[in-house]
Protein backbone atom coordinates (compact mmCIF):
# COMPACT_ATOMS: atom_id res chain seq x y z
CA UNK A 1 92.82 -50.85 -113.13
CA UNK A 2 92.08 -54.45 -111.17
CA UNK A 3 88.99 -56.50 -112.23
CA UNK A 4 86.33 -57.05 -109.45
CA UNK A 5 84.04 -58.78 -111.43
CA UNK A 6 84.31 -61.40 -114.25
CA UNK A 7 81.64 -63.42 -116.01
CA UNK A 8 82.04 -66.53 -118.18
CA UNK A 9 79.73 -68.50 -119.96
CA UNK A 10 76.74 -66.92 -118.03
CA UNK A 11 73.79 -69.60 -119.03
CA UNK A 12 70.13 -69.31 -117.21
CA UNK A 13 67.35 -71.72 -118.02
CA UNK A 14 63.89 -71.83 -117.10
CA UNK A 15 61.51 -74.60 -117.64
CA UNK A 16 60.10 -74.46 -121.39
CA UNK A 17 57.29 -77.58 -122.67
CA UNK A 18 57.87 -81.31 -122.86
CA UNK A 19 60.54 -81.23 -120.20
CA UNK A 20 62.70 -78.91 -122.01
CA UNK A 21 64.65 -75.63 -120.57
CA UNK A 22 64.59 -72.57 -122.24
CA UNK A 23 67.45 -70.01 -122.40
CA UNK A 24 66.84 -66.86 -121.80
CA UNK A 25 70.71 -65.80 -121.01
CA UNK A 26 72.98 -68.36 -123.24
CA UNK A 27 76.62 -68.22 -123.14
CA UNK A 28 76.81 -64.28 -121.65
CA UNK A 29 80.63 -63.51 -120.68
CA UNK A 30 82.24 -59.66 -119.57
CA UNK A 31 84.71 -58.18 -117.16
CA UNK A 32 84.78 -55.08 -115.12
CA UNK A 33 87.43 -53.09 -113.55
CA UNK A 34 87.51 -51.10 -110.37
CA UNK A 35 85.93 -47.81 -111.39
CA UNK A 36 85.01 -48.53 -114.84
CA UNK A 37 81.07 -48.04 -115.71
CA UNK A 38 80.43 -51.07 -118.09
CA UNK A 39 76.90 -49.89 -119.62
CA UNK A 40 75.24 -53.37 -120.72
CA UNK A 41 72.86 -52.45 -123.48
CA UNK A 42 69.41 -53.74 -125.55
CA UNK A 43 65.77 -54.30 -125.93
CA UNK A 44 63.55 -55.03 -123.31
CA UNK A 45 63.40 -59.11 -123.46
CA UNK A 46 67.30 -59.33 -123.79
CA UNK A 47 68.15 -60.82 -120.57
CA UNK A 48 70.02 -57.81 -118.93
CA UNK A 49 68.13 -57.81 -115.84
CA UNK A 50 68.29 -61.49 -115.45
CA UNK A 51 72.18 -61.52 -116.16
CA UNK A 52 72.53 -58.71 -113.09
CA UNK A 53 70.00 -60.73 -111.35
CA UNK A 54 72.50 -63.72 -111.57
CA UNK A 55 75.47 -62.17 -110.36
CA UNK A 56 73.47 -62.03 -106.62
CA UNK A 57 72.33 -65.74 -107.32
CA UNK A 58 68.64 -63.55 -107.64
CA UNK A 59 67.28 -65.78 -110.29
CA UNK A 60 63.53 -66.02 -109.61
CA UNK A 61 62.98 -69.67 -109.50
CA UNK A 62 61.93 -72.19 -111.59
CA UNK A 63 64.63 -70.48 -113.25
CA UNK A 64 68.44 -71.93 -112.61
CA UNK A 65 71.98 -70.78 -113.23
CA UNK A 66 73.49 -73.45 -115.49
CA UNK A 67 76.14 -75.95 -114.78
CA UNK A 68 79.73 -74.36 -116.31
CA UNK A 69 78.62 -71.17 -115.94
CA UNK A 70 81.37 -68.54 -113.76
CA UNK A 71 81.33 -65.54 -111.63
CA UNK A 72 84.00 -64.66 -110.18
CA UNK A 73 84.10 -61.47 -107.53
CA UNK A 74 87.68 -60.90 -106.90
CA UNK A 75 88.94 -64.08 -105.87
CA UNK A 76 85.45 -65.56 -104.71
CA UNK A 77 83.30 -67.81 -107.18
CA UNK A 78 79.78 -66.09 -106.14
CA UNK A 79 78.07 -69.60 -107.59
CA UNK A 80 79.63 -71.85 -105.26
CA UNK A 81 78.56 -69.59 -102.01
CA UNK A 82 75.52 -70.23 -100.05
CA UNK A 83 73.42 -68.97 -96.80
CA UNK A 84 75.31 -66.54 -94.72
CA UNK A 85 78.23 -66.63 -96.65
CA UNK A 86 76.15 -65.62 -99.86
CA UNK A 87 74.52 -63.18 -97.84
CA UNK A 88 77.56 -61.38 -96.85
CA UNK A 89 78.60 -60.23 -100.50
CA UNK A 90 74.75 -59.17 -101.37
CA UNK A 91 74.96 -55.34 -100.53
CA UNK A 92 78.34 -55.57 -98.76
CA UNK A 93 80.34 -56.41 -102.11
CA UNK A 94 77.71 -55.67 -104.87
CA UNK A 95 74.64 -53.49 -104.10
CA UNK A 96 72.22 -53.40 -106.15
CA UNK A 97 69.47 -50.47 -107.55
CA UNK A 98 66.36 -52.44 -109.42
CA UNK A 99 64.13 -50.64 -111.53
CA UNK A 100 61.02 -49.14 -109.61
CA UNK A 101 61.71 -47.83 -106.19
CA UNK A 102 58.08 -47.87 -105.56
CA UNK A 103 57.60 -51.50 -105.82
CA UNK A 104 60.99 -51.94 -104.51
CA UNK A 105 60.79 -50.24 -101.26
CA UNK A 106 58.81 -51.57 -98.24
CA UNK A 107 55.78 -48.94 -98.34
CA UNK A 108 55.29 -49.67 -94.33
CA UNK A 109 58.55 -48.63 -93.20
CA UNK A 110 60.49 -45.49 -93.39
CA UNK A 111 63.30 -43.87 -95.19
CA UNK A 112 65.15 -44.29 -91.84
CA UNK A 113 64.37 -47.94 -91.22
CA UNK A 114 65.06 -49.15 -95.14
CA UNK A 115 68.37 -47.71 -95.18
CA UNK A 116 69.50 -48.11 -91.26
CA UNK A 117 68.32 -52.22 -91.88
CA UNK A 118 70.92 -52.86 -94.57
CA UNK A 119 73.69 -51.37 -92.69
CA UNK A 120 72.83 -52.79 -89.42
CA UNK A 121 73.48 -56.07 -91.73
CA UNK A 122 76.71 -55.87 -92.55
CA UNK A 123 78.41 -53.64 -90.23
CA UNK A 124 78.38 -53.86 -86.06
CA UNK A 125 77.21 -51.10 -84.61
CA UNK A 126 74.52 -49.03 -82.25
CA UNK A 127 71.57 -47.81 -84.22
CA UNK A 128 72.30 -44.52 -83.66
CA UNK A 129 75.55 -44.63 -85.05
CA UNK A 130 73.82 -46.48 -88.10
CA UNK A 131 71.09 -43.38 -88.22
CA UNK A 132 73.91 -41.09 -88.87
CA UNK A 133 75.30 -43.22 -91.64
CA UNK A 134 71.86 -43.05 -92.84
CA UNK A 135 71.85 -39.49 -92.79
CA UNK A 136 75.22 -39.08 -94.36
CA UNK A 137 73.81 -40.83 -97.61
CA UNK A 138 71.05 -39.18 -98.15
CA UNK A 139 72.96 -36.09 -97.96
CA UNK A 140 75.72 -37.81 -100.32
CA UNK A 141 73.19 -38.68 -103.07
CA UNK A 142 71.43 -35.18 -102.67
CA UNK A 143 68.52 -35.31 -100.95
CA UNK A 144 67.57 -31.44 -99.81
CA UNK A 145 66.18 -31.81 -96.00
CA UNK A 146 67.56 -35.17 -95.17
CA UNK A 147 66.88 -34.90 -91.27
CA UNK A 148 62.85 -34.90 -92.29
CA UNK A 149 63.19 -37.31 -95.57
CA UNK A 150 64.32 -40.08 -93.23
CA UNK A 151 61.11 -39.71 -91.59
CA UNK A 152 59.28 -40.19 -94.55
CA UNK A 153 57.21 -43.13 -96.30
CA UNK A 154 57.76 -43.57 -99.77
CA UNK A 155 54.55 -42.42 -100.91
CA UNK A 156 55.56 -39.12 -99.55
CA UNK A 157 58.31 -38.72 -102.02
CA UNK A 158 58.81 -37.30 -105.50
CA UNK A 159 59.88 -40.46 -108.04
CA UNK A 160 63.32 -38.69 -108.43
CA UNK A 161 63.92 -39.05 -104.83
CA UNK A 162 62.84 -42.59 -104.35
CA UNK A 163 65.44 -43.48 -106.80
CA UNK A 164 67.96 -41.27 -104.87
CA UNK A 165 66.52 -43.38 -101.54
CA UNK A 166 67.51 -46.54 -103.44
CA UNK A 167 70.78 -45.26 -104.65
CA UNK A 168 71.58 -44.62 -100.35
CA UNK A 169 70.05 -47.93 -99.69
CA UNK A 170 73.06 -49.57 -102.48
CA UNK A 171 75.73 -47.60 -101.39
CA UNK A 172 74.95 -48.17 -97.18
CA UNK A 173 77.87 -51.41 -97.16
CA UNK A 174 80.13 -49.66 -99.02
CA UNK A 175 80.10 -52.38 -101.77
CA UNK A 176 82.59 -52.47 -104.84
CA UNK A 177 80.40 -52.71 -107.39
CA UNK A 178 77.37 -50.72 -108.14
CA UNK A 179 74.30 -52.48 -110.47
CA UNK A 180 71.77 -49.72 -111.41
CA UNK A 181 69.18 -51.88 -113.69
CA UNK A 182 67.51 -48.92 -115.60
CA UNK A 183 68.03 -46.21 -113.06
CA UNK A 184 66.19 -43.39 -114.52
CA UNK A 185 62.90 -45.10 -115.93
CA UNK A 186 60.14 -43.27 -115.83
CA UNK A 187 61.85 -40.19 -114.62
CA UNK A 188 61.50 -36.69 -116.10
CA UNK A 189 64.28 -35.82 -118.73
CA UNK A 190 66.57 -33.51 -115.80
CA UNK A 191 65.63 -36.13 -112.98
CA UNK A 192 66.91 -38.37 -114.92
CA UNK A 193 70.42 -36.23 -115.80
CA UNK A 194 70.88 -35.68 -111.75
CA UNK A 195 70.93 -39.34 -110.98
CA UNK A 196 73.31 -40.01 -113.43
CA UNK A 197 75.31 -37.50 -111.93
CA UNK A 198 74.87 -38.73 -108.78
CA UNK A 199 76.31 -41.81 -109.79
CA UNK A 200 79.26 -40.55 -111.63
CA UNK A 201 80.18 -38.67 -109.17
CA UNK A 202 79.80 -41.20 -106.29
CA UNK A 203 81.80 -43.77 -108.71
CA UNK A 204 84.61 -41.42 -108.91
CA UNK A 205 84.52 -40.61 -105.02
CA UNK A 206 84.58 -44.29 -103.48
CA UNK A 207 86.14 -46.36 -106.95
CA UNK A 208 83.13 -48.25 -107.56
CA UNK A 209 82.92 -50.01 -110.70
CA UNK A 210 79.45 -49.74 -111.73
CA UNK A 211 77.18 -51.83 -114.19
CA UNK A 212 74.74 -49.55 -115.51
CA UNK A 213 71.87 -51.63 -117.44
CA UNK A 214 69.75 -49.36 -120.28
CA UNK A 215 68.46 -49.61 -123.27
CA UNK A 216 68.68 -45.84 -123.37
CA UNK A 217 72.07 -45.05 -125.81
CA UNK A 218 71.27 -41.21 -124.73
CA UNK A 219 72.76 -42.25 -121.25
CA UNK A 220 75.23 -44.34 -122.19
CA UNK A 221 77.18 -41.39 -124.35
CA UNK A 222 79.86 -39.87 -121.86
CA UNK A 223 78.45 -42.02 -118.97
CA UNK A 224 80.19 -45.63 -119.90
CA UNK A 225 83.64 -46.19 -120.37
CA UNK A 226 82.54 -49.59 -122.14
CA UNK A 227 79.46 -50.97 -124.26
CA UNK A 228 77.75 -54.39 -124.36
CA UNK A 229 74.89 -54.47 -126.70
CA UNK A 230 72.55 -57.67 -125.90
CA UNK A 231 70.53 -59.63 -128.13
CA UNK A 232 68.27 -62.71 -127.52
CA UNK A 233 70.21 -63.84 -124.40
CA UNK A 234 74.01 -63.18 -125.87
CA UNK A 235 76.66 -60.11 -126.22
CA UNK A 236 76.63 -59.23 -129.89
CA UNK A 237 78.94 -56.45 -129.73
CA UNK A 238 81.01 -55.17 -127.19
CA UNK A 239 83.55 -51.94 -127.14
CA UNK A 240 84.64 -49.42 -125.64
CA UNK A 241 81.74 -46.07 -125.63
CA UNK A 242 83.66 -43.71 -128.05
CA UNK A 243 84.69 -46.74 -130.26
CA UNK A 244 80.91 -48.17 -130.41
CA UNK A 245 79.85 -44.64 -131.59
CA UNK A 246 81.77 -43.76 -133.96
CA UNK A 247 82.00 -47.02 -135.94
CA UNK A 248 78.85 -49.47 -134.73
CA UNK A 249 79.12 -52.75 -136.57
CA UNK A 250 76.90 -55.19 -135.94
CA UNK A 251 73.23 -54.78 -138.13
CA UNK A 252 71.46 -54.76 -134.72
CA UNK A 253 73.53 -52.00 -133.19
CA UNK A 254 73.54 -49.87 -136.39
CA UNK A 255 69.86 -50.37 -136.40
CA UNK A 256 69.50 -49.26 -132.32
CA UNK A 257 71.65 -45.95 -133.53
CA UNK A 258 69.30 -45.79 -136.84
CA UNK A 259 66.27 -45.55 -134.35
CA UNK A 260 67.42 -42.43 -132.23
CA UNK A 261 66.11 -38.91 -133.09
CA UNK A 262 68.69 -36.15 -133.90
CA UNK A 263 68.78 -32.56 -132.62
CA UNK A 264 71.43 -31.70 -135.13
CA UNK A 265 72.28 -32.20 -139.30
CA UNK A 266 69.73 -32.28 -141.55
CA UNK A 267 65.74 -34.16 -140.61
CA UNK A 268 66.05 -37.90 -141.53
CA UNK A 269 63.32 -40.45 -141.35
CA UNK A 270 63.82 -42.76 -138.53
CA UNK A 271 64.56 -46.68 -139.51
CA UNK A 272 63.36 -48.75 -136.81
CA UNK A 273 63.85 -52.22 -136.23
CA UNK A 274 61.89 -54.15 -138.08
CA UNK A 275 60.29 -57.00 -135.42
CA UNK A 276 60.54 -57.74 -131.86
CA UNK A 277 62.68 -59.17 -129.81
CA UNK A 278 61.87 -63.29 -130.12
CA UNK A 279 60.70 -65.47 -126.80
CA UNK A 280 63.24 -67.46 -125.27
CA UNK A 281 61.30 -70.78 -126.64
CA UNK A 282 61.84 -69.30 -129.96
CA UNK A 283 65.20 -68.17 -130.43
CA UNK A 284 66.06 -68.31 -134.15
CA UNK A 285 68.84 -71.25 -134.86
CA UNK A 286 72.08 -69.53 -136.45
CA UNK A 287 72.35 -65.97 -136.04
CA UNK A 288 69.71 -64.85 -133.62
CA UNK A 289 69.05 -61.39 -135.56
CA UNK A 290 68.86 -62.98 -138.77
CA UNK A 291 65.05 -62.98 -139.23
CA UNK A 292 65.13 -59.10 -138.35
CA UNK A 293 68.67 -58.49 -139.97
CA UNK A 294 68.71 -56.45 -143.83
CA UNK A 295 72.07 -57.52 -143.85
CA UNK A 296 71.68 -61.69 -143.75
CA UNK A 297 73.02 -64.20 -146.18
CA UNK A 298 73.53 -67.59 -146.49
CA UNK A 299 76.22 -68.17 -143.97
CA UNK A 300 73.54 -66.31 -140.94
CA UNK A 301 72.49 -69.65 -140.53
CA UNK A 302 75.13 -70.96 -139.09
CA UNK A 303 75.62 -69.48 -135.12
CA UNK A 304 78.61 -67.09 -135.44
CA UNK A 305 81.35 -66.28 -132.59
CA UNK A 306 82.46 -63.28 -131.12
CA UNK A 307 84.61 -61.74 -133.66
CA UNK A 308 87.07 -59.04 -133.65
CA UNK A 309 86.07 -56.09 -135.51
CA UNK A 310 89.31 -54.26 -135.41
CA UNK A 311 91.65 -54.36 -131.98
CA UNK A 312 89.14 -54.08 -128.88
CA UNK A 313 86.19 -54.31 -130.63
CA UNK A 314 84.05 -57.88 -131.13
CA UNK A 315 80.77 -58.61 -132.45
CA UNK A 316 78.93 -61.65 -133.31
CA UNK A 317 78.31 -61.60 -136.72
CA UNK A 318 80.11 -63.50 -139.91
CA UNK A 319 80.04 -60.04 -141.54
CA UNK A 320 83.36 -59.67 -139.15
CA UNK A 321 85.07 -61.40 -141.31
CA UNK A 322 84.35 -59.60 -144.80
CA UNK A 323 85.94 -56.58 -142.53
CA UNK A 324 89.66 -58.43 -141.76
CA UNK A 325 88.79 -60.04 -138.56
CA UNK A 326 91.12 -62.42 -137.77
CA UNK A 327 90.81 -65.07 -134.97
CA UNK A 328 87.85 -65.37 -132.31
CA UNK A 329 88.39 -63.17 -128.94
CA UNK A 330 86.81 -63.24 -125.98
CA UNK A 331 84.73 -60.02 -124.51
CA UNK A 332 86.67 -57.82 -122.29
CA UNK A 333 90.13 -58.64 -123.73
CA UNK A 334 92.16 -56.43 -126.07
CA UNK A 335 93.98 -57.89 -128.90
């Protein structure tokens, strides 16, 4: 596989008191390869939708994409582009599905318009040619009566479809890499199963790679090829899906497994995290889980590195290093 996408260093600041910045992202870095699903995983208040946010130069202002920060599409650095040529990659090289199609579509204009407006964007041609392209998604994404849902308003349409709308409205450039930032919320539990296979299957027919943000580890399992879990702005862990299951290694990530119901073995009490996710302005010096970890000691007061775990797997915890690790690896890398 070739890597479309690679982030290094990913810092994003917004204004905090007495003239400081505070970092909500700090120091995020990952890689993804053409057709690979990357799910990117963690509380709400984690910073994954302001990490995808940044990879479109999105980031709702006063906020800012630090200095020494890198992303890198291909052979383009996406932070040095601006105006038209900035334009050109948003949709065309990475579209985009955001969380609530209700808020996110225009309710004023149809189906037919939202969808027929991004590809009139990127590609030249007559806007009846674009219709039928129009047309042809909705009936790719599964969409039953797609001649009369481009007609439509979105109040006239069922939540599950609305997302299906926004999944056409991505997918109308063509781009190479797919960001669906919690694509199933507030769906019903088999809504939610026939997006996801709407996206596997449309990542398997056109070789997207896809970056599929959750905090759902129910749709991660035998939907991601690879797992970063996200804590206070940074990757603490990151794997590949069946190694992150079967041996989770970082407190936080044992804890997120620790807080899922089973269906099968014997009835267990559920452990949830103690806590909440910490503000920005407040992020705990050291280890950023150490005031909610069981599993601190002294040394969690120093900030720890990515660590490898075993080969392909890194976390950032010292307890790495009562396990073997050796020396410090970057995220996407194998050893």
């Amino acid at each position: 596989m070739s890597r479309v996408l690679e982030v290094e260093n990913l810092k994003i600041s917004f204004p905090g008191g007495d003239h400081t910045r505070v970092y909500p992202v700090d120091g995020v870095s990952f890689q993804l390869e053409r057709g690979q699903t990357l799910a990117l995983v963690g509380e709400s208040g984690c910073g994954k939708s302001l990490t995808s946010l940044a990879l479109l130069q999105l980031v709702p202002p006063p906020g800012r994409i630090e200095t020494g920060s890198v992303i890198r599409l291909g052979d383009t650095d996406v932070l040095a582009l601006q105006g038209e040529a900035l334009r050109r990659i948003r949709g065309r090289r990475i579209g985009m599905i955001f969380q609530d199609p209700m808020t996110s579509l225009n309710p004023v204009f149809t189906v037919e318009d939202q969808i027929v407006e991004g590809i009139l964007a990127h590609f030249k041609m007559a806007r009846a040619k674009a219709r039928e392209r129009a047309l042809q998604l909705l009936q790719e994404v599964g969409i039953p009566d797609p001649e009369q849902r481009l007609k439509a308003y979105p109040h006239q349409l069922s939540g599950g479809m609305r997302q299906r709308v926004m999944i056409a409205i991505a997918l109308a450039a063509e781009p190479e890499i797919l960001v669906a930032d919690e694509p199933t919320t507030a769906l019903d539990v088999t809504v939610q199963a026939q997006i996801l296979e709407v996206l596997d299957r449309l990542r398997t027919s056109r070789g997207m790679a896809v970056l599929l943000i959750t905090h759902d580890l129910g749709i991660v399992a035998g939907r991601a090829d690879r797992v970063a879990v996200m804590y206070a702005g940074q990757i603490i862990e990151e794997t590949s899906t069946g190694r992150l299951f079967a041996n989770p290694s970082h407190p936080y990530t044992q804890g997120l497994f620790a807080s899922v119901p089973r269906i099968t073995g014997p009835l267990k009490r559920l452990n949830p995290i103690r806590g909440s996710v910490p503000a920005p302005a407040a992020w705990p010096s050291g280890c950023r889980f150490r005031p909610r970890c069981p599993k601190a000691f002294d040394k969690s007061e120093l900030e720890p590195p990515l660590l490898p775990v075993e080969p392909d797997h890194l976390m950032r915890c010292w307890l790495a290093e009562q396990q073997g690790a050796g020396t410090r690896q970057e995220p996407g890398t194998k050893s």
